[in-house]
Protein backbone atom coordinates (compact mmCIF):
# COMPACT_ATOMS: atom_id res chain seq x y z
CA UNK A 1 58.76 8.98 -17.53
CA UNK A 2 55.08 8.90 -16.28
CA UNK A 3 53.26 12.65 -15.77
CA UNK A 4 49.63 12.73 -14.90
CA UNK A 5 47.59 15.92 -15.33
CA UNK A 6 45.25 16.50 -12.58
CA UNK A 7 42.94 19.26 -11.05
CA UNK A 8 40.67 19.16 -8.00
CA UNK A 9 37.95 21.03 -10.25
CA UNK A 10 36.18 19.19 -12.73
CA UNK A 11 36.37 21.01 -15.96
CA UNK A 12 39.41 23.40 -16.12
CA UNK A 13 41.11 21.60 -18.95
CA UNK A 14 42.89 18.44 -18.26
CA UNK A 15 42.35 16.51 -21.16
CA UNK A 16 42.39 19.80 -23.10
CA UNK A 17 46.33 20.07 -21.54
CA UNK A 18 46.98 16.02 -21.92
CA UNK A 19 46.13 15.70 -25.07
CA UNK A 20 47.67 18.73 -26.74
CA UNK A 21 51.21 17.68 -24.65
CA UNK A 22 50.75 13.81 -25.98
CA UNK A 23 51.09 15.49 -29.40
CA UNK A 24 53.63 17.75 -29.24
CA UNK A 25 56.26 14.45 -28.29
CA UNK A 26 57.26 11.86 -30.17
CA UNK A 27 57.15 8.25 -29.13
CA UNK A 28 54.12 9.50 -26.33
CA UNK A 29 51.35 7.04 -24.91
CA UNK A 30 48.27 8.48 -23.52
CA UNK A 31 46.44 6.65 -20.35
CA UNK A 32 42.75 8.40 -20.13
CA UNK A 33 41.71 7.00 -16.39
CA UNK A 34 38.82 8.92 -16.12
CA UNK A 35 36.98 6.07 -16.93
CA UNK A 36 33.51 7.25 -15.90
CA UNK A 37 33.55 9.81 -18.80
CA UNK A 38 36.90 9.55 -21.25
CA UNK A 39 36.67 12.06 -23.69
CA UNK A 40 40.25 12.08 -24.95
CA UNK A 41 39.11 9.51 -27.58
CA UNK A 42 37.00 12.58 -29.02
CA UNK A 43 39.82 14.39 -29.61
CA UNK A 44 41.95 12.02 -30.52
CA UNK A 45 39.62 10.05 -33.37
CA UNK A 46 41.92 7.06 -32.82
CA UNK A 47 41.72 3.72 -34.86
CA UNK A 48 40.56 1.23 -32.31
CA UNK A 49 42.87 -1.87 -32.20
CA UNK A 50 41.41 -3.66 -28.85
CA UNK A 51 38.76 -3.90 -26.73
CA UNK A 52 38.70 -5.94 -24.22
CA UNK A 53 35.99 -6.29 -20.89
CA UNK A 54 37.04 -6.10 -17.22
CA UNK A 55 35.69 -8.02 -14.32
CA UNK A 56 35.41 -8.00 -10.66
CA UNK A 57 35.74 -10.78 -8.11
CA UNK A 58 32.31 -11.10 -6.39
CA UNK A 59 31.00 -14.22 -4.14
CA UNK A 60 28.27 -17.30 -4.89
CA UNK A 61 26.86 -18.42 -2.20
CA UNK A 62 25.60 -22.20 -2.21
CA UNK A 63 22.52 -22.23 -0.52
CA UNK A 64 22.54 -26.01 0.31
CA UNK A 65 26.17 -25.75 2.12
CA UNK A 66 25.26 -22.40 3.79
CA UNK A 67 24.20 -22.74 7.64
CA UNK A 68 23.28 -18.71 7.97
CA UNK A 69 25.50 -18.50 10.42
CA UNK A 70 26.23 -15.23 9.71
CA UNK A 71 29.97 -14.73 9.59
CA UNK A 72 30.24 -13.47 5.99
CA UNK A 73 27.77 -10.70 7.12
CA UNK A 74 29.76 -9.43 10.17
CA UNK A 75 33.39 -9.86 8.03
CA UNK A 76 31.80 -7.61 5.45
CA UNK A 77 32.16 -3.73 6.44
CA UNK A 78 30.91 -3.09 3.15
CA UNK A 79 27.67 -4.78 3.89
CA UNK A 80 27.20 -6.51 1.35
CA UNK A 81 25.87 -9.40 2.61
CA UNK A 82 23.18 -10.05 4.37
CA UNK A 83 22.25 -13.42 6.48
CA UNK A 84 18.54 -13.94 7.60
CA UNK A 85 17.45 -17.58 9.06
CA UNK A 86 16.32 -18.45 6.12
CA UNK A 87 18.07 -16.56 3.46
CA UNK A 88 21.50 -15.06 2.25
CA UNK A 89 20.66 -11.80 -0.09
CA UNK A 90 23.75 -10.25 -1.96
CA UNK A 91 24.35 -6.78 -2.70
CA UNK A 92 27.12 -6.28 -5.60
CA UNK A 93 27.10 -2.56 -5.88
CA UNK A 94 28.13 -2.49 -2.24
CA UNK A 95 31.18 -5.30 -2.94
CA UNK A 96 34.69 -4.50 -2.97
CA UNK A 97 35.59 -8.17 -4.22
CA UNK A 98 37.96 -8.32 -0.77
CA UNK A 99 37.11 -11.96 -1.08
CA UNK A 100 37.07 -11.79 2.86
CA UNK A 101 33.98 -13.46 2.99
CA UNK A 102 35.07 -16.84 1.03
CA UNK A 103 37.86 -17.22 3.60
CA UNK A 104 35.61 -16.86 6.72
CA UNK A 105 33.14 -18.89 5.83
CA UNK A 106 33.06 -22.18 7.91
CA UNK A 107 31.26 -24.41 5.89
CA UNK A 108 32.93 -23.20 2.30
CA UNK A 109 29.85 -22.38 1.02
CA UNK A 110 31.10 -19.42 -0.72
CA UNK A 111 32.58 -19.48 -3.63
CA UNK A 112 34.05 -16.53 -6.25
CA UNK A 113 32.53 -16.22 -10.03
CA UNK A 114 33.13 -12.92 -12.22
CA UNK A 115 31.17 -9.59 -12.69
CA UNK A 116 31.82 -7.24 -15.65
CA UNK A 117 32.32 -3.73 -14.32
CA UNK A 118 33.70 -1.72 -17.84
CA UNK A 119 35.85 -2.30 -20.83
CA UNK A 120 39.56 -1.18 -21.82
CA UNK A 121 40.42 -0.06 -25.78
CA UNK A 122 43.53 0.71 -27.10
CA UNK A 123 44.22 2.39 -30.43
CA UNK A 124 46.19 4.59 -32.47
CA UNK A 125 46.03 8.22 -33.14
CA UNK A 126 48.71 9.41 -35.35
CA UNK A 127 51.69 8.76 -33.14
CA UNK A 128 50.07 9.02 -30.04
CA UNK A 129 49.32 5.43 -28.74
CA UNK A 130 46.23 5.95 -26.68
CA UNK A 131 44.51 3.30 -24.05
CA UNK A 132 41.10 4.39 -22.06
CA UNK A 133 38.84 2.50 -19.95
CA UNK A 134 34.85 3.15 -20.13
CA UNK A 135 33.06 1.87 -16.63
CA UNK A 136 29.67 0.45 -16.97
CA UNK A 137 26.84 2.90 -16.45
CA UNK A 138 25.50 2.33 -12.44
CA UNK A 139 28.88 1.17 -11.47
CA UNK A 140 30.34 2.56 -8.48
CA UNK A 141 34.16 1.62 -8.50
CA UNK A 142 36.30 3.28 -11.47
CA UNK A 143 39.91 2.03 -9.37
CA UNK A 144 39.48 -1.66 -10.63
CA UNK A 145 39.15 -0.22 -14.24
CA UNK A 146 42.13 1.99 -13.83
CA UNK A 147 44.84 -0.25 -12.74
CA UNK A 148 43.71 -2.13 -15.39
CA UNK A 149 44.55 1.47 -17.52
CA UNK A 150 47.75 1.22 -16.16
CA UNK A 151 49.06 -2.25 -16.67
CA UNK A 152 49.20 -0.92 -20.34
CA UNK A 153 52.35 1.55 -18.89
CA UNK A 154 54.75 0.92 -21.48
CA UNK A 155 58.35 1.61 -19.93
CA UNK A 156 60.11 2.73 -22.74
CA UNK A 157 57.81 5.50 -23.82
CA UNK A 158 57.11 8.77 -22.36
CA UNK A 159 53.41 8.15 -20.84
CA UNK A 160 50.70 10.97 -20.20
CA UNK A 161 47.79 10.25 -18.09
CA UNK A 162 44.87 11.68 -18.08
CA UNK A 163 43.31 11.77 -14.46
CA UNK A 164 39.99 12.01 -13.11
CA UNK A 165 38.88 15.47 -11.44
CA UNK A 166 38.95 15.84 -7.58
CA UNK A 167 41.22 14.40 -5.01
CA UNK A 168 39.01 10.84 -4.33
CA UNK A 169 40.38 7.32 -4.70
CA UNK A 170 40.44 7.37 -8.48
CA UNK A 171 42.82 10.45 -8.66
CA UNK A 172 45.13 8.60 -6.28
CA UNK A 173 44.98 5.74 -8.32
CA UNK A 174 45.76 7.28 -10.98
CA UNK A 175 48.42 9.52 -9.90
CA UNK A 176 50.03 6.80 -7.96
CA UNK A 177 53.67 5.98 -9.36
CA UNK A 178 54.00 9.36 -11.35
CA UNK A 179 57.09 11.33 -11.57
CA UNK A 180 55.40 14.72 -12.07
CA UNK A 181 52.09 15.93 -11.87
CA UNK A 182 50.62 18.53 -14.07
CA UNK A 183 47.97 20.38 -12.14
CA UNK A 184 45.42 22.56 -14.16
CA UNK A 185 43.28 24.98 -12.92
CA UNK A 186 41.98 28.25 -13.74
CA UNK A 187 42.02 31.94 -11.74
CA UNK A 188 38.31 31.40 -10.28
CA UNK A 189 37.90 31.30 -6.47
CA UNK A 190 36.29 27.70 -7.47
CA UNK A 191 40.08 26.62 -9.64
CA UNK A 192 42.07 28.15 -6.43
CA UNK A 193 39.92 26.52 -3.58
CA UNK A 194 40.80 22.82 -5.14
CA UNK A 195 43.65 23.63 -6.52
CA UNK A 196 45.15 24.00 -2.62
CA UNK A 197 43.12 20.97 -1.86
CA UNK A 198 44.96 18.75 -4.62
CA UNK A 199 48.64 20.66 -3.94
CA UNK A 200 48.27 18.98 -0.35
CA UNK A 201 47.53 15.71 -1.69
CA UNK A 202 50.29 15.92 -3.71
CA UNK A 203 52.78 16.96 -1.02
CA UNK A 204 51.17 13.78 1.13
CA UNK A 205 51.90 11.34 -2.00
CA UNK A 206 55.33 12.92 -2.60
CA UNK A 207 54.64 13.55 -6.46
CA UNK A 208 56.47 16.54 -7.09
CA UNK A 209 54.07 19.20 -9.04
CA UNK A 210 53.80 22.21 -11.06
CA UNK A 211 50.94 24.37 -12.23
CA UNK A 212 49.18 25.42 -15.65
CA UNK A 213 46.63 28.21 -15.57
CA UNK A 214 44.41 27.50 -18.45
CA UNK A 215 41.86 30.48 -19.19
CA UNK A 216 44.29 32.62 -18.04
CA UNK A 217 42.92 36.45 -18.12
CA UNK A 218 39.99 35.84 -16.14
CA UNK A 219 39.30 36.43 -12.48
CA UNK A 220 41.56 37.47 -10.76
CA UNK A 221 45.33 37.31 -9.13
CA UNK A 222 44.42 35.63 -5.97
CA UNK A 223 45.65 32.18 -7.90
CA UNK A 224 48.60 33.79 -8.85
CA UNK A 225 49.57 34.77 -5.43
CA UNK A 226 49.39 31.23 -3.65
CA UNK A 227 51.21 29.75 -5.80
CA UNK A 228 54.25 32.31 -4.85
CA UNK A 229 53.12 31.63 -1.44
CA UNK A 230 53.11 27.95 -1.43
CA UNK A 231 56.00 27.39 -3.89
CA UNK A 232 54.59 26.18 -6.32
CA UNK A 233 55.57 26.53 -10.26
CA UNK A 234 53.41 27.88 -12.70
CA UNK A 235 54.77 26.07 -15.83
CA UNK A 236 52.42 27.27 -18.29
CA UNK A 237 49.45 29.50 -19.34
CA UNK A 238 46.69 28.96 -21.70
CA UNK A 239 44.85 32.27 -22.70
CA UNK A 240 41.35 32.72 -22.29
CA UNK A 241 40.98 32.95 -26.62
CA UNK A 242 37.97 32.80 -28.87
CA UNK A 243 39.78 30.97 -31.04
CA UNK A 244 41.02 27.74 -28.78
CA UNK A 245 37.46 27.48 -27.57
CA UNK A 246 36.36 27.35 -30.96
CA UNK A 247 38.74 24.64 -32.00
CA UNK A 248 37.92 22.76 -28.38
CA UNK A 249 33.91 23.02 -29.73
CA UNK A 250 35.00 20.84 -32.59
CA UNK A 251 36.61 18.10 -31.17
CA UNK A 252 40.08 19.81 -33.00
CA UNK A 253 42.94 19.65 -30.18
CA UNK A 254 44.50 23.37 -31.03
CA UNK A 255 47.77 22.64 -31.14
CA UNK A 256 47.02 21.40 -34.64
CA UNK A 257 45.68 24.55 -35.94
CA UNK A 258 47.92 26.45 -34.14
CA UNK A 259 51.73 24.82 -34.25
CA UNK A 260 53.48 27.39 -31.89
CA UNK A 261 51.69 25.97 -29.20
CA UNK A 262 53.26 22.70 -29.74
CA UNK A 263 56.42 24.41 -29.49
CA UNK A 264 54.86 25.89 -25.94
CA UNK A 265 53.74 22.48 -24.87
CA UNK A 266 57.36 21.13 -25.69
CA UNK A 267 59.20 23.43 -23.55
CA UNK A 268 56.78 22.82 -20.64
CA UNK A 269 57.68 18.55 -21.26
CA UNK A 270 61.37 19.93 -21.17
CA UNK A 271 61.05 21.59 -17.86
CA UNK A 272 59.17 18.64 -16.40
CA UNK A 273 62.06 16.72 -17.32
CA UNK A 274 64.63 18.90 -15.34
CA UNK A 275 62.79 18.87 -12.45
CA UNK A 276 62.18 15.33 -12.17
CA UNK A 277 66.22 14.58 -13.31
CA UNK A 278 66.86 16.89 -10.16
C-alpha cells in the first residue's frame, strides 16, 4: 500500500507525521519527494547506501546544419529557444526536455545531450528503508527528480511518502498513484484555508483522504467544523506539547522517546488500511 502525507501549508508537520508513522511499522519504506528541501534524512540519520545523479533531456543545436529557420522557436511554448538570422541562443532553465524541437527541425540540426538537474540516495535507518532526492540549487523542475523517487516503489512493502507542501505539480506528482492520503494541517485560519484547497485536489485526483491536526490546542474550532461539514475524517491529533517540540529541535523523531505514540501512529496505519480495503 502507498500513503502520501500532504498539506497545502508549508510547515504544519508532514515529515514530522511521515516519519514518526514509517517507524511505528515494520517492513516500511520512506519516499521523501520534497526534493527541493528533504529533511527526513535529519531525522532519520540513515546509513547512505547509493547515490546516484539525475539528468534531463535538453537539445544541441549544430550551428553548421542549422538554417535559422525558426521552427524550433515557434514549437517551443516554453521559449526556450530563440532563432535570430544569425544565431540560435538556448535557454535551459526554461526547457521542459519535450524534445519537440529535435522532431521539428527540418534540417536535423538538433540533437539531444544530458543535463544534471539533482541526485537520488537511498539508505537505511533502522528498519525504515529510506530513498530522497536533493534538486540542484537554481533548478526549477523538482517532477523529473520525483518520478525518479518513485521508481524506487517497492511493491511488497508498505511505502510512506513524504510530499512537498502546496497543491502545485510536485504534490500531484507525488501523490499520483496513492491509495490514501494523509493530510496535515493545523487549527490556524492559514492550516484551514489550504487545507480546503488540497481536500479539492484530492476529490479531483480521486485519492481518498483523511485528516491529522498536528498542534492541536491552538486556534480555534473553525478547522474542526469543516471537516464535519465536508466529510472529512480526522484520523489523528498531535498536541501542541513542550515536550515534542523539544524532541523535533533535536533532530529526535518523538515517537522514540515517547513509545505510546507509536502505538497512536499504529492505529491511525490500521484505519488507513480499512478504509482503503473498503
Amino acid at each position: 500500500m502507498i500513503v502520501s502525507i500532504a498539506s497545502g501549508k508549508g510547515g504544519t508537520g508532514k515529515t514530522t507525521v511521515a516519519v514518526n508513522m514509517a517507524l511505528s511499522l515494520k517492513d516500511v519504506q520512506l519516499l521523501d519527494c520534497d526534493v527541493e528541501e528533504p529533511n527526513a534524512h535529519l531525522l532519520l540519520h540513515p546509513k547512505i547506501n547509493e547515490t546516484r545523479s539525475v539528468y534531463v533531456p535538453i537539445p544541441r543545436v549544430n550551428e553548421k546544419l542549422c538554417d535559422h529557420c525558426g521552427k524550433c522557436s515557434e514549437f517551443c511554448e516554453r521559449s526556450a529557444l530563440f532563432v535570430s538570422s544569425e544565431k540560435v541562443l538556448f535557454f535551459p532553465e526554461l526547457c521542459n526536455s519535450c524534445g519537440g524541437c529535435v522532431i521539428v527541425c527540418p534540417r536535423k540540426a538538433i540533437t539531444e545531450e544530458k543535463r544534471r538537474i539533482g541526485t537520488i540516495k537511498t539508505g537505511m535507518a533502522g528498519n525504515v528503508d529510506l530513498v530522497y532526492g536533493e534538486l540542484e540549487v537554481g533548478e526549477p523542475m523538482a517532477v523529473p527528480i520525483i518520478r525518479e523517487v518513485k521508481k524506487q516503489i517497492e511493491s511488497q512493502k508498505t511505502t510512506i511518502i513524504d510530499s512537498p507542501p502546496g497543491t502545485s505539480c510536485p504534490v500531484i506528482e507525488s501523490v499520483y498513484e496513492s491509495d490514501f492520503c494523509v493530510l496535515v494541517t493545523e487549527p490556524t485560519p492559514f492550516g484551514l484555508h489550504d487545507l480546503k484547497i488540497t481536500v479539492q485536489v484530492m476529490k479531483e485526483m480521486k485519492v481518498p483522504c483523511g485528516v491529522v491536526v498536528n498542534r492541536a490546542g491552538i486556534g480555534d474550532r473553525k478547522l474542526y467544523d469543516y471537516c464535519k461539514d465536508a466529510g472529512v475524517s480526522i484520523l489523528l491529533e498531535i498536541p501542541f506539547q513542550r515536550r515534542i517540540a523539544e524532541l523535533y529541535s533535536q533532530g529526535v523523531p518523538f515517537s522514540l522517546e515517547m513509545p505510546e505514540w507509536r502505538t497512536k501512529f499504529q492505529t491511525l496505519f490500521e484505519e488507513i488500511k480499512k478504509r482503503v480495503s473498503k
